[in-house]
Protein backbone atom coordinates (compact mmCIF):
# COMPACT_ATOMS: atom_id res chain seq x y z
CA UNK A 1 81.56 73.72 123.28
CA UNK A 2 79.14 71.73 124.99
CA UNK A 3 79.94 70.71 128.11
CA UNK A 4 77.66 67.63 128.50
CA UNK A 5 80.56 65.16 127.75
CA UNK A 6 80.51 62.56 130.49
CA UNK A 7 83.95 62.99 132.50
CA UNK A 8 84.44 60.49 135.14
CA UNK A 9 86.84 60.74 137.57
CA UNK A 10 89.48 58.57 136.41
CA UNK A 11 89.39 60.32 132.66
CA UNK A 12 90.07 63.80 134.79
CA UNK A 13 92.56 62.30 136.48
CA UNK A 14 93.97 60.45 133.21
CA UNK A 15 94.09 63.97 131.07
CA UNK A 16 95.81 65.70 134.31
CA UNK A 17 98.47 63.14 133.93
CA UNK A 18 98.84 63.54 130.50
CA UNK A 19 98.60 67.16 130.33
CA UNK A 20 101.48 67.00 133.12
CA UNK A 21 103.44 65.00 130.93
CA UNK A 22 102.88 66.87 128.02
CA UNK A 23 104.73 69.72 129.65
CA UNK A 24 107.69 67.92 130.62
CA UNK A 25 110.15 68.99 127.74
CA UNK A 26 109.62 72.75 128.96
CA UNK A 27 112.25 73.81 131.05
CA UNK A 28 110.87 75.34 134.27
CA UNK A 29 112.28 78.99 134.50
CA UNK A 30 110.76 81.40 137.12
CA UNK A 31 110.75 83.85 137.99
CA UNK A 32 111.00 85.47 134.36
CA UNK A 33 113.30 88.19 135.51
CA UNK A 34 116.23 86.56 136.18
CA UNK A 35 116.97 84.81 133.04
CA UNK A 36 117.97 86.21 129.94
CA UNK A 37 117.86 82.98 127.95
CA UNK A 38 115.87 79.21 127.90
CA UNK A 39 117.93 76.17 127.38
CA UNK A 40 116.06 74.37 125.05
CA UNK A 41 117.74 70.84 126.63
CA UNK A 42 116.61 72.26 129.95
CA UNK A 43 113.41 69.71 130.63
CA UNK A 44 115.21 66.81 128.62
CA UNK A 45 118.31 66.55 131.05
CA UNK A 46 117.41 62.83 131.95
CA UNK A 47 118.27 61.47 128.30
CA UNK A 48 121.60 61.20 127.13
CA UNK A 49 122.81 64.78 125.02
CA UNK A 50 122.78 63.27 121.37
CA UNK A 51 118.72 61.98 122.09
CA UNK A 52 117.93 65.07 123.90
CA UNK A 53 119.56 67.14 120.75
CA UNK A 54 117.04 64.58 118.74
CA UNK A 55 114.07 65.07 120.99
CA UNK A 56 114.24 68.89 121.12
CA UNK A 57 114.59 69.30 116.86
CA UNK A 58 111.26 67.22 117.03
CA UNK A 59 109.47 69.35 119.59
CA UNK A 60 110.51 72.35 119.56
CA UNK A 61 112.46 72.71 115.83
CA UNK A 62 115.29 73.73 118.34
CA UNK A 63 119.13 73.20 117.26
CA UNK A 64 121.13 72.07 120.58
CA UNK A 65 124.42 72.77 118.52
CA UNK A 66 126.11 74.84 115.77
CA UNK A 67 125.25 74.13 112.03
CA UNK A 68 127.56 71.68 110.24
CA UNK A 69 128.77 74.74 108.08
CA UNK A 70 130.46 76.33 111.43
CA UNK A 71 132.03 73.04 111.81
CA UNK A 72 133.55 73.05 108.34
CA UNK A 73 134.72 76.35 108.98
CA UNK A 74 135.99 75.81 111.68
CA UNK A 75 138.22 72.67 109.61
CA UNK A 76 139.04 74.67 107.43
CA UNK A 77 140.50 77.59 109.78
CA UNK A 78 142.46 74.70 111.67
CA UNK A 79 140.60 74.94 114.48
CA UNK A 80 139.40 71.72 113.99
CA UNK A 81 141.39 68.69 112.73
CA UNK A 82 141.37 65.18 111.34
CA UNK A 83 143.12 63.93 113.85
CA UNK A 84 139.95 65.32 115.90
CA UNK A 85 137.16 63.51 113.76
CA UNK A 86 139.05 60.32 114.11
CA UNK A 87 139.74 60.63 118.02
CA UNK A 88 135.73 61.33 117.95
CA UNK A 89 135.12 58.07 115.44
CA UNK A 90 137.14 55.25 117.29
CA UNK A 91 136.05 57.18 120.98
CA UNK A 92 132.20 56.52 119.68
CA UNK A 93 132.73 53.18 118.12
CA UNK A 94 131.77 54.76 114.56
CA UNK A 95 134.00 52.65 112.40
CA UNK A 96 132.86 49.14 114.36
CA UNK A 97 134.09 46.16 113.20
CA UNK A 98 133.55 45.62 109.82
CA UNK A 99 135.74 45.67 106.20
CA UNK A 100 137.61 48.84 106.54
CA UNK A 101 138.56 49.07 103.10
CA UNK A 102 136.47 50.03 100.19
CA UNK A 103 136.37 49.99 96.27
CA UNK A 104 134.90 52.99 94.63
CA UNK A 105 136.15 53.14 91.03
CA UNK A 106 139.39 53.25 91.05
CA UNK A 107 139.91 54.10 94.45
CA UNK A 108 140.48 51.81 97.56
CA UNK A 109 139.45 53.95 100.47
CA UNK A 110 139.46 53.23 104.36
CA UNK A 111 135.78 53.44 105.94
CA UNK A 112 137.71 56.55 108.29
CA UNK A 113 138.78 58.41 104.71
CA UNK A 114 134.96 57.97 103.63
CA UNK A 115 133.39 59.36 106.50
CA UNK A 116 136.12 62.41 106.36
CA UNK A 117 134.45 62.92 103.13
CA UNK A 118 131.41 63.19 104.15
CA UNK A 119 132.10 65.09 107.87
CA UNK A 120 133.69 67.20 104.88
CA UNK A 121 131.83 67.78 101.85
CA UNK A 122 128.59 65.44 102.40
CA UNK A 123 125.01 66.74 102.25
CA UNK A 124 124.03 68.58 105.41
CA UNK A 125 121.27 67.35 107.71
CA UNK A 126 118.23 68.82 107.16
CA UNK A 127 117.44 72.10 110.12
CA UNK A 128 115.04 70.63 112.66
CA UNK A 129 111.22 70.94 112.72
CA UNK A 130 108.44 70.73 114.85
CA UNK A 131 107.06 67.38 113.79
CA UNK A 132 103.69 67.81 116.46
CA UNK A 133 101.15 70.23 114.86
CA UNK A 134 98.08 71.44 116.03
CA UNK A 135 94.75 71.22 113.49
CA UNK A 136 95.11 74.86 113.60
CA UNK A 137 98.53 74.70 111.72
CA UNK A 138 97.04 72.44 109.34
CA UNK A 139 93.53 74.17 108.43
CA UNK A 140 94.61 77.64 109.04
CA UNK A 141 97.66 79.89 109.84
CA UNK A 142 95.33 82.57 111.03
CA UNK A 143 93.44 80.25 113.50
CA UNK A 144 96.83 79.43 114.64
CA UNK A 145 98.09 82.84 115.06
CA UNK A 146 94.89 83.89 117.04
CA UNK A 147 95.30 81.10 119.53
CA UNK A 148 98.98 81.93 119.99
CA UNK A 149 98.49 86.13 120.67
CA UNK A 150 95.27 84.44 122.72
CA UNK A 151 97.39 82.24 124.52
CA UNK A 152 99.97 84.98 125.52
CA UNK A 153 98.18 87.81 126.18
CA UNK A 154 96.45 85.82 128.96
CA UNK A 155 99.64 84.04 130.42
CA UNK A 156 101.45 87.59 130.54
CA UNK A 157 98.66 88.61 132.59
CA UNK A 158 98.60 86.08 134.88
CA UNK A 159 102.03 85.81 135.40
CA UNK A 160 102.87 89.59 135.32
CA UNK A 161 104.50 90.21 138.36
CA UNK A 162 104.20 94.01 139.40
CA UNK A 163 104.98 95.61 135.96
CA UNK A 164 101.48 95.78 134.05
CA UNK A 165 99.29 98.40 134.76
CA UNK A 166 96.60 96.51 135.65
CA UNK A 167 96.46 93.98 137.05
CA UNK A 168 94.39 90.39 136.78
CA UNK A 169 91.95 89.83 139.01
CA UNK A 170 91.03 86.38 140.45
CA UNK A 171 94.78 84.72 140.29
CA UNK A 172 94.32 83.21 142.96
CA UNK A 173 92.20 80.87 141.97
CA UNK A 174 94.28 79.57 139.00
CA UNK A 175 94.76 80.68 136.06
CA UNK A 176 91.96 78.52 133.84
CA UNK A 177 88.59 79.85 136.07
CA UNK A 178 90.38 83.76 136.25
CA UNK A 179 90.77 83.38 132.56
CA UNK A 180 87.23 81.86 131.61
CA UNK A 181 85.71 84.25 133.75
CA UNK A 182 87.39 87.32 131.98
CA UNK A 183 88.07 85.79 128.37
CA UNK A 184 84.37 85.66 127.52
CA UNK A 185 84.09 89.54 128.27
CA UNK A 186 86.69 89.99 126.11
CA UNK A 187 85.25 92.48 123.44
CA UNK A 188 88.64 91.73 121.15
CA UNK A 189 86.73 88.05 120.74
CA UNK A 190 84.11 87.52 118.34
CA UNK A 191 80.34 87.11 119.72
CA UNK A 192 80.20 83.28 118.50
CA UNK A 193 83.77 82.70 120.73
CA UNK A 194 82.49 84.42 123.53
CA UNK A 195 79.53 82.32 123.63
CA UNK A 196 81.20 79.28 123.12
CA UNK A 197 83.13 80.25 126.46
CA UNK A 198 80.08 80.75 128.29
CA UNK A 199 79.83 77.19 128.32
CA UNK A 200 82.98 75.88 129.10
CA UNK A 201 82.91 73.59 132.17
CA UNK A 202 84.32 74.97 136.10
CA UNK A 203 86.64 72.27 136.06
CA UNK A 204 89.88 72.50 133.49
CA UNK A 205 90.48 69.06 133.23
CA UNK A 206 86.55 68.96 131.95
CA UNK A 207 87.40 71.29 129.60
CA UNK A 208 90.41 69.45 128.18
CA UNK A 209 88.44 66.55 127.73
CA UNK A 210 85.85 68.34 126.08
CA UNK A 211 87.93 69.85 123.51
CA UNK A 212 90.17 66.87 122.54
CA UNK A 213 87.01 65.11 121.89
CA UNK A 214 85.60 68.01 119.90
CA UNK A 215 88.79 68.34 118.18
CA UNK A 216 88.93 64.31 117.22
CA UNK A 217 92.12 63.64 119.76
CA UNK A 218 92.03 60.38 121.03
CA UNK A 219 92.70 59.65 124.71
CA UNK A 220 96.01 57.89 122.85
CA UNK A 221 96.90 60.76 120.83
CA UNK A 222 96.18 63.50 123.49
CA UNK A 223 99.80 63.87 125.28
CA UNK A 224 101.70 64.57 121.96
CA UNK A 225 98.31 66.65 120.88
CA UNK A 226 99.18 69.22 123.73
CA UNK A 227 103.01 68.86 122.87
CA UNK A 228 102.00 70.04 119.87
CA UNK A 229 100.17 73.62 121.59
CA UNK A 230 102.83 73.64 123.67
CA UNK A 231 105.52 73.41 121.56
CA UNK A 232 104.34 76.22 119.33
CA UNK A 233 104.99 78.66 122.40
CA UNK A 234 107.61 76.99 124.65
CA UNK A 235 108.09 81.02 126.40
C-alpha cells in the first residue's frame, strides 16, 4: 500500500467525517463490563421505531422484534386477538380510505378480513440481512474471516482493561499508530502483509484514503463502504 496518494487537508478532514458517520448506528457501550447485552436500536434512537427496526435489518441483519411465527402463536394461544390487529389497523391508518369491500370469487370480503388473512396465514417476511458488504465478502470468505479475527484480536488488546496478561504498549497514542507499529511484527501475518504495513502512512485518515482508493471506493461510496466493515463486527 503505497502511501504516495496525495491527501490534502480537506480529503482528511472529509474521510474523518465520514468515517465518524459511518459509526453512528453502533451503540456506544463502555465500559464492556457492565453490560451483558447490545441493543441493536441503541445508535438509531433518533428515527422513529418501525425505520430504526428497517435500518438495523439492513446494517446489521439484526431483528428489533419477535418472528411473525411467535406472533401467530401467540393468536392462536389467545394471547393475542382480532380485536387487537384491528385496534392496531384503524390506530395506524392501515385500512385508509378506500373501497372496503372486495370480490374474490365468490367471496365479498372487507379490506380488515383480508389483511387478518394475511397477519394470519400470509407469507412471512423474509429474516433481515446485511445489505453493505465488504469486497472481502464478495471475493473471499477467508479474506473476510482473516480481517475479522485481525480486527478483534487488536481491538481486545487495546481495549483490554486489566484482564490480559499482557498488556499493549503505546495506547496512548491511539489505537491506529500502537497497532501499525506492532501489527507489522506480527509473525501470525504473512511476510507480503507485513511489508505492506511497513508502508502505511503516520496519519489514519491517510491511510483510509489510501485504501478506499486502492480498494476502488469512491469518496461517494466510502461512508456505507465502512458500514459495511463495521457492520460485520458491531461488538
Amino acid at each position: 500500500m503505497s502511501a504516495a496518494v496525495k491527501d490534502p487537508a480537506s480529503a482528511r478532514a472529509q474521510v474523518r467525517s465520514e468515517a465518524n458517520l459511518a459509526g453512528r448506528f453502533l451503540s456506544p457501550v463502555w465500559p464492556i463490563e457492565t453490560f451483558i447485552a447490545i441493543n441493536p436500536l441503541g445508535g438509531l434512537e433518533d428515527l422513529p421505531f418501525g425505520a430504526a427496526l428497517h435500518r438495523a435489518g439492513e446494517l446489521l441483519g439484526a431483528r428489533g422484534t419477535m418472528p411473525e411465527s411467535w406472533f401467530r402463536a401467540e393468536h392462536i394461544n389467545g394471547r393475542i386477538t382480532d380485536e387487537d390487529l384491528l385496534g392496531v389497523m384503524h390506530g395506524q391508518g392501515v385500512l385508509g380510505s378506500g373501497p372496503q369491500q372486495l370480490r374474490l370469487g365468490d367471496r365479498t370480503l372487507s379490506a380488515a378480513e383480508l389483511l387478518l388473512l394475511d397477519l394470519h396465514a400470509g407469507e412471512p417476511l423474509p429474516s433481515p440481512a446485511r445489505r453493505l458488504r465488504t469486497i472481502a465478502e464478495h471475493t473471499g470468505g477467508e479474506v473476510a474471516e482473516t480481517v475479522d479475527s485481525q480486527t478483534a484480536k487488536w481491538c481486545a488488546a487495546f481495549l483490554d482493561a486489566g484482564q490480559a496478561g499482557w498488556r499493549m504498549p503505546g495506547r496512548e497514542e491511539g489505537f491506529y499508530l500502537a497497532w501499525r507499529r506492532l501489527a507489522r511484527r506480527d509473525h501470525s501475518l504473512p511476510a507480503a502483509a507485513r511489508t505492506v504495513l511497513r508502508e502505511l502512512p503516520d496519519n489514519p485518515e491517510q491511510a483510509l484514503l489510501v485504501a478506499l482508493e486502492q480498494l476502488g471506493v469512491s469518496s461517494e461510496d466510502a461512508r456505507e463502504y465502512m458500514q459495511a466493515h463495521l457492520s460485520r463486527l458491531p461488538g
